[in-house]
C-alpha atoms as a PDB file:
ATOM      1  CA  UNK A   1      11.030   3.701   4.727  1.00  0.00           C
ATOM      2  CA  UNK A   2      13.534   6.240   3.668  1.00  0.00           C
ATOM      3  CA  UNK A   3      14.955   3.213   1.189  1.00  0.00           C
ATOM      4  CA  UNK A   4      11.869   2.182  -0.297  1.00  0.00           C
ATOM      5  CA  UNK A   5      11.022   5.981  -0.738  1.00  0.00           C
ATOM      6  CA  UNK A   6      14.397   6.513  -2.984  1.00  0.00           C
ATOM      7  CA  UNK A   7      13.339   2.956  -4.899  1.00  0.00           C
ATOM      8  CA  UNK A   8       9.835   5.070  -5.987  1.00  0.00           C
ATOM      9  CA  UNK A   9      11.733   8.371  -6.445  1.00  0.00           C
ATOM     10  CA  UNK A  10      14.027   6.531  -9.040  1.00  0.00           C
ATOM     11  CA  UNK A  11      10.842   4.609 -10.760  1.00  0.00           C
ATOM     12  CA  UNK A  12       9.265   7.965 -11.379  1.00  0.00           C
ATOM     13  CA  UNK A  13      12.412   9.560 -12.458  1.00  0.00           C
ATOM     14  CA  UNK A  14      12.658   6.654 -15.001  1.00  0.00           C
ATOM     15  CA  UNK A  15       9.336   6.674 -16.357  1.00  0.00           C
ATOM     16  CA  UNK A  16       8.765   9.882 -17.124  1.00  0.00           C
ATOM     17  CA  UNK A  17      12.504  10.201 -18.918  1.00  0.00           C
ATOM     18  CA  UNK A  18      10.675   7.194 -21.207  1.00  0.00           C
ATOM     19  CA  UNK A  19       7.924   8.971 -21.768  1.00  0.00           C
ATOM     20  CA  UNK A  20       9.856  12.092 -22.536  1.00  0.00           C
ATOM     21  CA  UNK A  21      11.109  10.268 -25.366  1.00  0.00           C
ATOM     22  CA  UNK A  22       7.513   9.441 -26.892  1.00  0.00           C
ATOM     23  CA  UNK A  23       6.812  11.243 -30.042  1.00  0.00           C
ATOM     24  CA  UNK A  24       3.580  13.426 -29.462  1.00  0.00           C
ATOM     25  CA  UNK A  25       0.886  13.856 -31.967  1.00  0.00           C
ATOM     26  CA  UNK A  26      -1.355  16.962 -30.690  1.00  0.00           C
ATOM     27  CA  UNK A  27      -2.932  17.715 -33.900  1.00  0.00           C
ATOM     28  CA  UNK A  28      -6.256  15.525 -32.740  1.00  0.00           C
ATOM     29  CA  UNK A  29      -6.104  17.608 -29.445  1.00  0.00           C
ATOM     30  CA  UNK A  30      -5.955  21.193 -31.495  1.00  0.00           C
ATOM     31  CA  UNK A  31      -8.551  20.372 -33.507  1.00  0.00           C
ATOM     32  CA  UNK A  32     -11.287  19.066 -30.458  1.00  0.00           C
ATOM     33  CA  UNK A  33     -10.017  22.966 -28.475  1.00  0.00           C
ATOM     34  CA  UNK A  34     -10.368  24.471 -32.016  1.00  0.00           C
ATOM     35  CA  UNK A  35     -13.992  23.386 -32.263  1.00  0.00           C
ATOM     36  CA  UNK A  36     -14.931  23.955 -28.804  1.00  0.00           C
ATOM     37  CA  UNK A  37     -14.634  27.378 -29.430  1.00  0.00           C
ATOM     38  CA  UNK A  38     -17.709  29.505 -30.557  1.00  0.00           C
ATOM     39  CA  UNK A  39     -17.935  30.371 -34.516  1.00  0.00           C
ATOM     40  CA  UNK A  40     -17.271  33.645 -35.124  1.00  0.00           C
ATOM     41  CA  UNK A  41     -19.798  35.907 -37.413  1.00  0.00           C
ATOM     42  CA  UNK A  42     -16.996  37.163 -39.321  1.00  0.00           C
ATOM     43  CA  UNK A  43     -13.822  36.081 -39.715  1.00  0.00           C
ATOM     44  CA  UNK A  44     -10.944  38.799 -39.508  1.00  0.00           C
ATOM     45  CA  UNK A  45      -7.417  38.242 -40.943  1.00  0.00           C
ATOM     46  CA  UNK A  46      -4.373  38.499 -38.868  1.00  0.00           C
ATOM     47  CA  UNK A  47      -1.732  40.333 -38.756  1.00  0.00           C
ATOM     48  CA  UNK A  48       0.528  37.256 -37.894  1.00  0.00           C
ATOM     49  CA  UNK A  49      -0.696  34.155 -39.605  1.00  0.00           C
ATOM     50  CA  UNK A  50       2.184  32.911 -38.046  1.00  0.00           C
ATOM     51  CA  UNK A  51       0.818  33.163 -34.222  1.00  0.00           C
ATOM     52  CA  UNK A  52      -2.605  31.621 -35.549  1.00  0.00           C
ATOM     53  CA  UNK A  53      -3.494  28.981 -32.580  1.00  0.00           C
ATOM     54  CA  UNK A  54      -0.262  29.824 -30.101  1.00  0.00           C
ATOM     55  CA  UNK A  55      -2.619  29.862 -27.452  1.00  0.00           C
ATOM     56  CA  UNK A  56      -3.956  26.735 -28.363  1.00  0.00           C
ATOM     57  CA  UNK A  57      -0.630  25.162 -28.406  1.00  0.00           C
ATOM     58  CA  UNK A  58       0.153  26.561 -25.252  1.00  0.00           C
ATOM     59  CA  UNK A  59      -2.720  24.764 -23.172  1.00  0.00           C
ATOM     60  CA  UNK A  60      -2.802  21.469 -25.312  1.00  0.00           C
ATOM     61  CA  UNK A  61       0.873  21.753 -23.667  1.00  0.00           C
ATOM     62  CA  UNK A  62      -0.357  21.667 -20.101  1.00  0.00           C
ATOM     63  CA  UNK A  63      -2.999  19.187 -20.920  1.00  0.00           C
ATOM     64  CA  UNK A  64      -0.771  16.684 -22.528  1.00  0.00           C
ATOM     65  CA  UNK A  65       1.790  17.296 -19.249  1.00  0.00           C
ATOM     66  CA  UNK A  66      -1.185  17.094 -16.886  1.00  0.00           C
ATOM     67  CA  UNK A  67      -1.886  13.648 -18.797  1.00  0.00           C
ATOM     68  CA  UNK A  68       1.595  12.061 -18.933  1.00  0.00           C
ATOM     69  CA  UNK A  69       1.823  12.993 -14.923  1.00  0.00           C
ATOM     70  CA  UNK A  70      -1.065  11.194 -14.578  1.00  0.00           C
ATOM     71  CA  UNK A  71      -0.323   7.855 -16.445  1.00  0.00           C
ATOM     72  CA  UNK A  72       3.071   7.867 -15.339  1.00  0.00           C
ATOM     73  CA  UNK A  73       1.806   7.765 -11.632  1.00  0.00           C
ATOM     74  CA  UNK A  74      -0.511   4.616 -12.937  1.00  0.00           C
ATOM     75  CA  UNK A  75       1.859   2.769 -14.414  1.00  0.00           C
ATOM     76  CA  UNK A  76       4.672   2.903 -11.457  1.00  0.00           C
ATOM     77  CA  UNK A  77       2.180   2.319  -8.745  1.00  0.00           C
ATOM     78  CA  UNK A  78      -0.134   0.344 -10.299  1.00  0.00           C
ATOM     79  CA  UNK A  79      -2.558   2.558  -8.432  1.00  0.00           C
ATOM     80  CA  UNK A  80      -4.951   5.765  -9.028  1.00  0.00           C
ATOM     81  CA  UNK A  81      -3.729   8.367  -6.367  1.00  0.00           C
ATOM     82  CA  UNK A  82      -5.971   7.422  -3.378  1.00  0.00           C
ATOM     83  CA  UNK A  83      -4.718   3.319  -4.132  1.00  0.00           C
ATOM     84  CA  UNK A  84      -2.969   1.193  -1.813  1.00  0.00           C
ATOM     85  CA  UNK A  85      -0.297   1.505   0.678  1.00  0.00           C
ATOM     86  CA  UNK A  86       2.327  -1.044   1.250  1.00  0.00           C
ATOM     87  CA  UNK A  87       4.216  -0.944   4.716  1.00  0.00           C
ATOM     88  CA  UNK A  88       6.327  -3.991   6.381  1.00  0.00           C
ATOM     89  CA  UNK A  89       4.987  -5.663   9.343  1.00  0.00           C
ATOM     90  CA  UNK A  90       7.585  -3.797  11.330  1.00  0.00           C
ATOM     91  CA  UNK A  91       5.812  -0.318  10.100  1.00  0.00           C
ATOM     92  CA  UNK A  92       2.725  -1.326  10.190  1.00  0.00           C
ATOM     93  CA  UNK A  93       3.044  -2.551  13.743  1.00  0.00           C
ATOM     94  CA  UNK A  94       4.424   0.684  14.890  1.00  0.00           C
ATOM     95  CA  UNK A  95       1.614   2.500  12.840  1.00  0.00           C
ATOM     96  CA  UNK A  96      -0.733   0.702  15.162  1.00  0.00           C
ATOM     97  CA  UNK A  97       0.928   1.211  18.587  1.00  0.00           C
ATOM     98  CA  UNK A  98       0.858   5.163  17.794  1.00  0.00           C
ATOM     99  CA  UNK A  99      -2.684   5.376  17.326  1.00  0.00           C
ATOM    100  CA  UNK A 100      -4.512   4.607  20.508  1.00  0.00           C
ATOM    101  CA  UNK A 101      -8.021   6.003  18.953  1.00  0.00           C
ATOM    102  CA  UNK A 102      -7.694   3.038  15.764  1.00  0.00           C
ATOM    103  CA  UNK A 103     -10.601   0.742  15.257  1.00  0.00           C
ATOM    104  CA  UNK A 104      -8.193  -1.616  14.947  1.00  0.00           C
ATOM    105  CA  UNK A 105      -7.632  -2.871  18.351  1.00  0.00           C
ATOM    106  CA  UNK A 106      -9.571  -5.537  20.890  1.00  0.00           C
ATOM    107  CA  UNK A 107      -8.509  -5.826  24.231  1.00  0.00           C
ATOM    108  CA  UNK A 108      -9.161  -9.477  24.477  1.00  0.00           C
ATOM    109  CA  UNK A 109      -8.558 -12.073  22.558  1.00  0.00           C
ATOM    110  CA  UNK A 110     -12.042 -12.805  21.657  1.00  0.00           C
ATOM    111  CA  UNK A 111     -12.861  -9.743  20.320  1.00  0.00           C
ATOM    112  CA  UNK A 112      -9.475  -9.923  18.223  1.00  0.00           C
ATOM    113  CA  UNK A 113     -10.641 -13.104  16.867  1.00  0.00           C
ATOM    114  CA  UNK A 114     -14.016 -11.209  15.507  1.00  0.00           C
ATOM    115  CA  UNK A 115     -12.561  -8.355  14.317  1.00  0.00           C
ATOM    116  CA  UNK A 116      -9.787 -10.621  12.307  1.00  0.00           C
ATOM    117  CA  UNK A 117     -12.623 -12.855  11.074  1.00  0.00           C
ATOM    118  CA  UNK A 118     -14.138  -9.470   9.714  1.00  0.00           C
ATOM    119  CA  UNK A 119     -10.934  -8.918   7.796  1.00  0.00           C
ATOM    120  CA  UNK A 120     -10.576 -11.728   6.304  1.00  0.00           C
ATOM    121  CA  UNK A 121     -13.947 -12.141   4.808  1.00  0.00           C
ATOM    122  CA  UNK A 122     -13.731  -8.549   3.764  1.00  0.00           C
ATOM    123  CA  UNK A 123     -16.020  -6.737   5.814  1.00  0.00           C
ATOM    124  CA  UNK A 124     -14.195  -4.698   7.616  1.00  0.00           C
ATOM    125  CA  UNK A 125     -11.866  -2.960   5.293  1.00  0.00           C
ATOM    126  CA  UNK A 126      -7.856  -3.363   6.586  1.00  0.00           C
ATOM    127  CA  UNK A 127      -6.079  -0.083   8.322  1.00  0.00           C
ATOM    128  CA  UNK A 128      -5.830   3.474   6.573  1.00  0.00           C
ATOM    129  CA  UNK A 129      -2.282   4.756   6.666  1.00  0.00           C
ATOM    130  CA  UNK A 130      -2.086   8.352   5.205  1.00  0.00           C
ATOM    131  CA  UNK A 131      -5.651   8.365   3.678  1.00  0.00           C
ATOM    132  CA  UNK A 132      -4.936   5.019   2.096  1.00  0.00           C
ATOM    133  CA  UNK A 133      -5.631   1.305   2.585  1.00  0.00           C
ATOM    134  CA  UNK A 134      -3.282  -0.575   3.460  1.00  0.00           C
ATOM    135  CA  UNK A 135      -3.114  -3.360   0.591  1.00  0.00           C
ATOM    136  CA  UNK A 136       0.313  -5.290   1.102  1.00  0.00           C
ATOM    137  CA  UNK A 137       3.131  -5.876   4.001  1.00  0.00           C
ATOM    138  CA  UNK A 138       6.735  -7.083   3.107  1.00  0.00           C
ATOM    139  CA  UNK A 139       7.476 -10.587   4.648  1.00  0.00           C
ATOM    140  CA  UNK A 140      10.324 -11.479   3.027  1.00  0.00           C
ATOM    141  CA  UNK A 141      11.269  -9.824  -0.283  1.00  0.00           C
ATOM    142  CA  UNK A 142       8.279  -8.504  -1.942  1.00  0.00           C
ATOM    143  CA  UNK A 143       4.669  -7.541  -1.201  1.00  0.00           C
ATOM    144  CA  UNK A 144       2.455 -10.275   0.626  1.00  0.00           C
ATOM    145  CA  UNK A 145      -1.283  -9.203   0.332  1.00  0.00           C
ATOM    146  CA  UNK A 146      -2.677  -7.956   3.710  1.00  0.00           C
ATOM    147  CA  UNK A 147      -5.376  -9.919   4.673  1.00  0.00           C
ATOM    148  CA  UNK A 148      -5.592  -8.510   8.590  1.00  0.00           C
ATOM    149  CA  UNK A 149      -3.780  -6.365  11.259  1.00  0.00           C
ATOM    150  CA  UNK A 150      -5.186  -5.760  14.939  1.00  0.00           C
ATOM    151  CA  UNK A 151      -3.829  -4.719  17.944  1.00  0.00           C
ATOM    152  CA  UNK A 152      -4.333  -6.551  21.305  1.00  0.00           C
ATOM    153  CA  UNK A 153      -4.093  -4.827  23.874  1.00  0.00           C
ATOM    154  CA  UNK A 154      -2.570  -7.648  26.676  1.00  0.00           C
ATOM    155  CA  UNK A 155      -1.443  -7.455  30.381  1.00  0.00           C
ATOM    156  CA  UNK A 156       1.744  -8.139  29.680  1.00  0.00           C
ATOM    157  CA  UNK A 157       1.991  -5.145  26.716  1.00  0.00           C
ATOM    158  CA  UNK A 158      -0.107  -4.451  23.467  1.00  0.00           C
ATOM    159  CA  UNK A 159       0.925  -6.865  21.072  1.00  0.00           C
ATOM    160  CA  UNK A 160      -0.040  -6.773  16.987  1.00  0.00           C
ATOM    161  CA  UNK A 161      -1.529  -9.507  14.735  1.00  0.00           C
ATOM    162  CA  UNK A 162      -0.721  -9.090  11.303  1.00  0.00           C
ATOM    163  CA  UNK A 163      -2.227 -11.837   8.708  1.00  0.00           C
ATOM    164  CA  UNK A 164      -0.353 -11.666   5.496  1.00  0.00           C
ATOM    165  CA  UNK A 165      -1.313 -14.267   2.352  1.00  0.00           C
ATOM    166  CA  UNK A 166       1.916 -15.980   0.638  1.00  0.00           C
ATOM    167  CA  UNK A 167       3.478 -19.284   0.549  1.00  0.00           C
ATOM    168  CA  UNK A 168       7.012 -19.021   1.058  1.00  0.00           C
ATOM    169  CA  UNK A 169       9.108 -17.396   3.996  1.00  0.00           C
ATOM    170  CA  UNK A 170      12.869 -16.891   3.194  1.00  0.00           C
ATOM    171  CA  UNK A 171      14.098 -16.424   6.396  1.00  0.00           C
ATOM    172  CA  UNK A 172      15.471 -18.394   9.018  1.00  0.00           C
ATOM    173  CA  UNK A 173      12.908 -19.778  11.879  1.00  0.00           C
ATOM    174  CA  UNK A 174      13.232 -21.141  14.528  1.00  0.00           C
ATOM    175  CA  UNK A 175      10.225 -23.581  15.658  1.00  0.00           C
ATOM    176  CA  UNK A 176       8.907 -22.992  19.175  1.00  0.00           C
ATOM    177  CA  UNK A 177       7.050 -26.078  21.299  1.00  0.00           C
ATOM    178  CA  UNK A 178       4.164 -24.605  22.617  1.00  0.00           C
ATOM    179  CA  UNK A 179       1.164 -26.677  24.793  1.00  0.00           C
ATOM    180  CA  UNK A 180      -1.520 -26.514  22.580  1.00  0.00           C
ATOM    181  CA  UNK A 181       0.266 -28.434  20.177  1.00  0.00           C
ATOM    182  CA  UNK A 182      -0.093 -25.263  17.211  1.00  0.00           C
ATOM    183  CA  UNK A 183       3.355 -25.543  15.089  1.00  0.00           C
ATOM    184  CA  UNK A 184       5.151 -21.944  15.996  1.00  0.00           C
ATOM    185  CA  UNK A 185       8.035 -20.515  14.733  1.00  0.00           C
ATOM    186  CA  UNK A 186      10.140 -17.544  15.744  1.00  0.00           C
ATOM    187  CA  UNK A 187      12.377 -15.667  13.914  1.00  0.00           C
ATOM    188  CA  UNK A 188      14.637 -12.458  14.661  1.00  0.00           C
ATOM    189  CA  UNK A 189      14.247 -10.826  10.992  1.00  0.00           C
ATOM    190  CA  UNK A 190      13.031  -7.312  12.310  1.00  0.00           C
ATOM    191  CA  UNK A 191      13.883  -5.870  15.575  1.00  0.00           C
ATOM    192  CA  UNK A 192      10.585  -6.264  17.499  1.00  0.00           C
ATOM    193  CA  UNK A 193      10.268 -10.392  18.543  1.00  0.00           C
ATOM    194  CA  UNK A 194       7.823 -12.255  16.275  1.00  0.00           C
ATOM    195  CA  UNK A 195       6.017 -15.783  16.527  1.00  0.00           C
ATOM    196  CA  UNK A 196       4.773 -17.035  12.876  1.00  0.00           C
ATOM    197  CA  UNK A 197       2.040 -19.689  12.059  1.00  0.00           C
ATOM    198  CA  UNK A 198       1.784 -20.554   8.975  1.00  0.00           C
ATOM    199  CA  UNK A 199      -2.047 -21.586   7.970  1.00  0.00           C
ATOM    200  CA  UNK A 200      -2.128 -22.762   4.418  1.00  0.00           C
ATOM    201  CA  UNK A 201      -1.079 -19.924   2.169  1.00  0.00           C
ATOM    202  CA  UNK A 202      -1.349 -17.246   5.069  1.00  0.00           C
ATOM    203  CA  UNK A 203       1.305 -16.324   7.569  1.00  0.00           C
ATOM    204  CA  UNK A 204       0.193 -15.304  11.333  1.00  0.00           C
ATOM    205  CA  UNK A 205       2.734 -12.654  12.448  1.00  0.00           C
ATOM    206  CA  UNK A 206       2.199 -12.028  16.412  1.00  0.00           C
ATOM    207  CA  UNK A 207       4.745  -9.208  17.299  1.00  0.00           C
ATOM    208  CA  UNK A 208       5.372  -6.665  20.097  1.00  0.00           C
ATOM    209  CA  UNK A 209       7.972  -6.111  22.709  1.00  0.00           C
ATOM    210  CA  UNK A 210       6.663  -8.969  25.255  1.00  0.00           C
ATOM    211  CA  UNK A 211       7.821 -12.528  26.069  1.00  0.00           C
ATOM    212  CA  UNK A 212       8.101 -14.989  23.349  1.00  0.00           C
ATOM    213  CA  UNK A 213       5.784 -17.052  25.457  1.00  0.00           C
ATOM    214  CA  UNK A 214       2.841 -14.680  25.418  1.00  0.00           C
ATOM    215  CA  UNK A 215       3.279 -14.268  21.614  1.00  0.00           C
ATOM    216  CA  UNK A 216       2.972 -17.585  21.149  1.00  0.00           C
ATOM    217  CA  UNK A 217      -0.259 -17.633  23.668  1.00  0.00           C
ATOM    218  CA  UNK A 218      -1.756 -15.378  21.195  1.00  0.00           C
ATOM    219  CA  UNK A 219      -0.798 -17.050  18.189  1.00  0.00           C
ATOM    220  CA  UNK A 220      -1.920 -20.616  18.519  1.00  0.00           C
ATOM    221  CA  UNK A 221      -5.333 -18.974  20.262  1.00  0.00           C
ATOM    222  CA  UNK A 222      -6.343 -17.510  16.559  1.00  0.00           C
ATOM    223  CA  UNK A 223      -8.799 -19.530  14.751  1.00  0.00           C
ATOM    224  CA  UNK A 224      -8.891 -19.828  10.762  1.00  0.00           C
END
C-alpha cells in the first residue's frame, strides 16, 4: 500500500510540474470578474493606474490554481474525487475480515452465491473502502475490473470470494484435483493461500487462512 501510495505521490508531483510549464492566458477570466461587477454611476480616477485590477489578478490567481488542482487530480486518476478505489485481493480480503458489520458477507454458501449473482449483474454495487467503490483489484500486474467480493463466513474460518474480470494470470499455478471435477488451481503469489477458477474472462479467487481443501470446496460450489 505504502508502494503504490509513493507511485501516486510521484504521478501528481509530475503532472502538476507539466502543467506548471503551461503558458496561461487569464485575460478571458479578467474580463468575465470585470463584468460581474456592478457599473459604477461615476467613474473616479486613480491615484495608481498602475494597481487598476490587482485584486482581480489576485483571485483569477486562486481560481486558475483551484482549476489546475482539479484537472490534474482527473487526469492522474482518471477519476472525479469520490471515483474508484483500487486495492489487491490481498487488501481487499483483509478490508473484509476487519469489518464484521459489512453487507458483504453470507454465512452459507447459498446466500454467497445470491449475493455474488447480485454483483455481477450490477445490482448490488461492489464494497466501499474509504467512501469509495471499489472498481479494480491487482491480479497480476495491473488493475483487473472487480466484478464481486464476499465474505463467507465457514466452520472451518471466514474465507473471501473475490471475482475479478481479465484473461491472463502471470503467475505460477499449481492445478489442484478436486471431486467435482471443477479445474482448480493454487498458487502462493500473496501470503494468505488462494484457489483460482478461471471462468471465461473472469478469475474466482477463494482466499483465507483455512485448508486448501475447503477453498477449493468453496470454489468449484460457485455457479456462473
Amino acid at each position: 500500500m505504502a508502494e503504490h501510495q509513493k507511485q501516486l505521490d510521484q504521478a501528481t508531483q509530475g503532472r502538476l510540474a507539466k502543467l506548471a510549464t503551461m503558458p496561461v492566458d487569464m485575460s478571458r477570466l479578467e474580463k468575465k470578474m470585470a463584468d460581474a461587477l456592478p457599473p459604477r454611476s461615476a467613474p473616479k480616477p486613480l491615484a495608481h493606474p498602475a494597481r487598476s485590477g490587482g485584486w482581480q489578478r489576485i483571485a483569477a490567481m486562486f481560481v486558475l490554481m483551484a482549476g489546475i488542482a482539479g484537472a490534474s487530480y482527473f487526469a492522474i486518476f482518471g477519476v472525479a474525487p469520490q471515483g474508484a478505489y483500487a486495492m489487491t485481493v490481498d487488501q481487499l480480503h483483509t478490508y473484509l475480515l476487519e469489518h464484521p458489520d459489512s453487507a458483504y458477507r453470507a454465512q452459507t454458501l447459498q446466500q454467497a452465491q445470491v449475493l455474488l449473482d447480485a454483483q455481477l449483474d450490477g445490482s448490488k454495487p461492489l464494497p466501499t473502502v474509504d467512501g469509495t467503490n471499489v472498481a479494480s483489484c491487482c491480479l497480476v500486474q495491473g488493475d483487473f475490473p472487480l466484478r464481486a467480493a464476499l465474505l463467507i463466513e465457514r466452520p472451518t474460518g471466514s474465507v473471501t470470494v473475490i471475482v475479478a474480470q481479465g484473461k491472463d494470470f502471470a503467475h505460477p499455478t499449481e492445478a489442484i484435483q478436486h471431486a467435482s471435477g471443477v479445474e482448480l488451481q493454487s498458487h502462493s503469489h500473496t501470503d494468505t493461500p488462494m484457489v483460482m477458477r478461471n471462468v471465461d474472462d473472469l478469475w474466482v479467487c477463494v482466499m483465507g487462512d483455512v485448508d486448501e481443501s475447503d477453498l477449493a470446496d468453496v470454489a468449484s460450489s460457485i455457479r456462473f
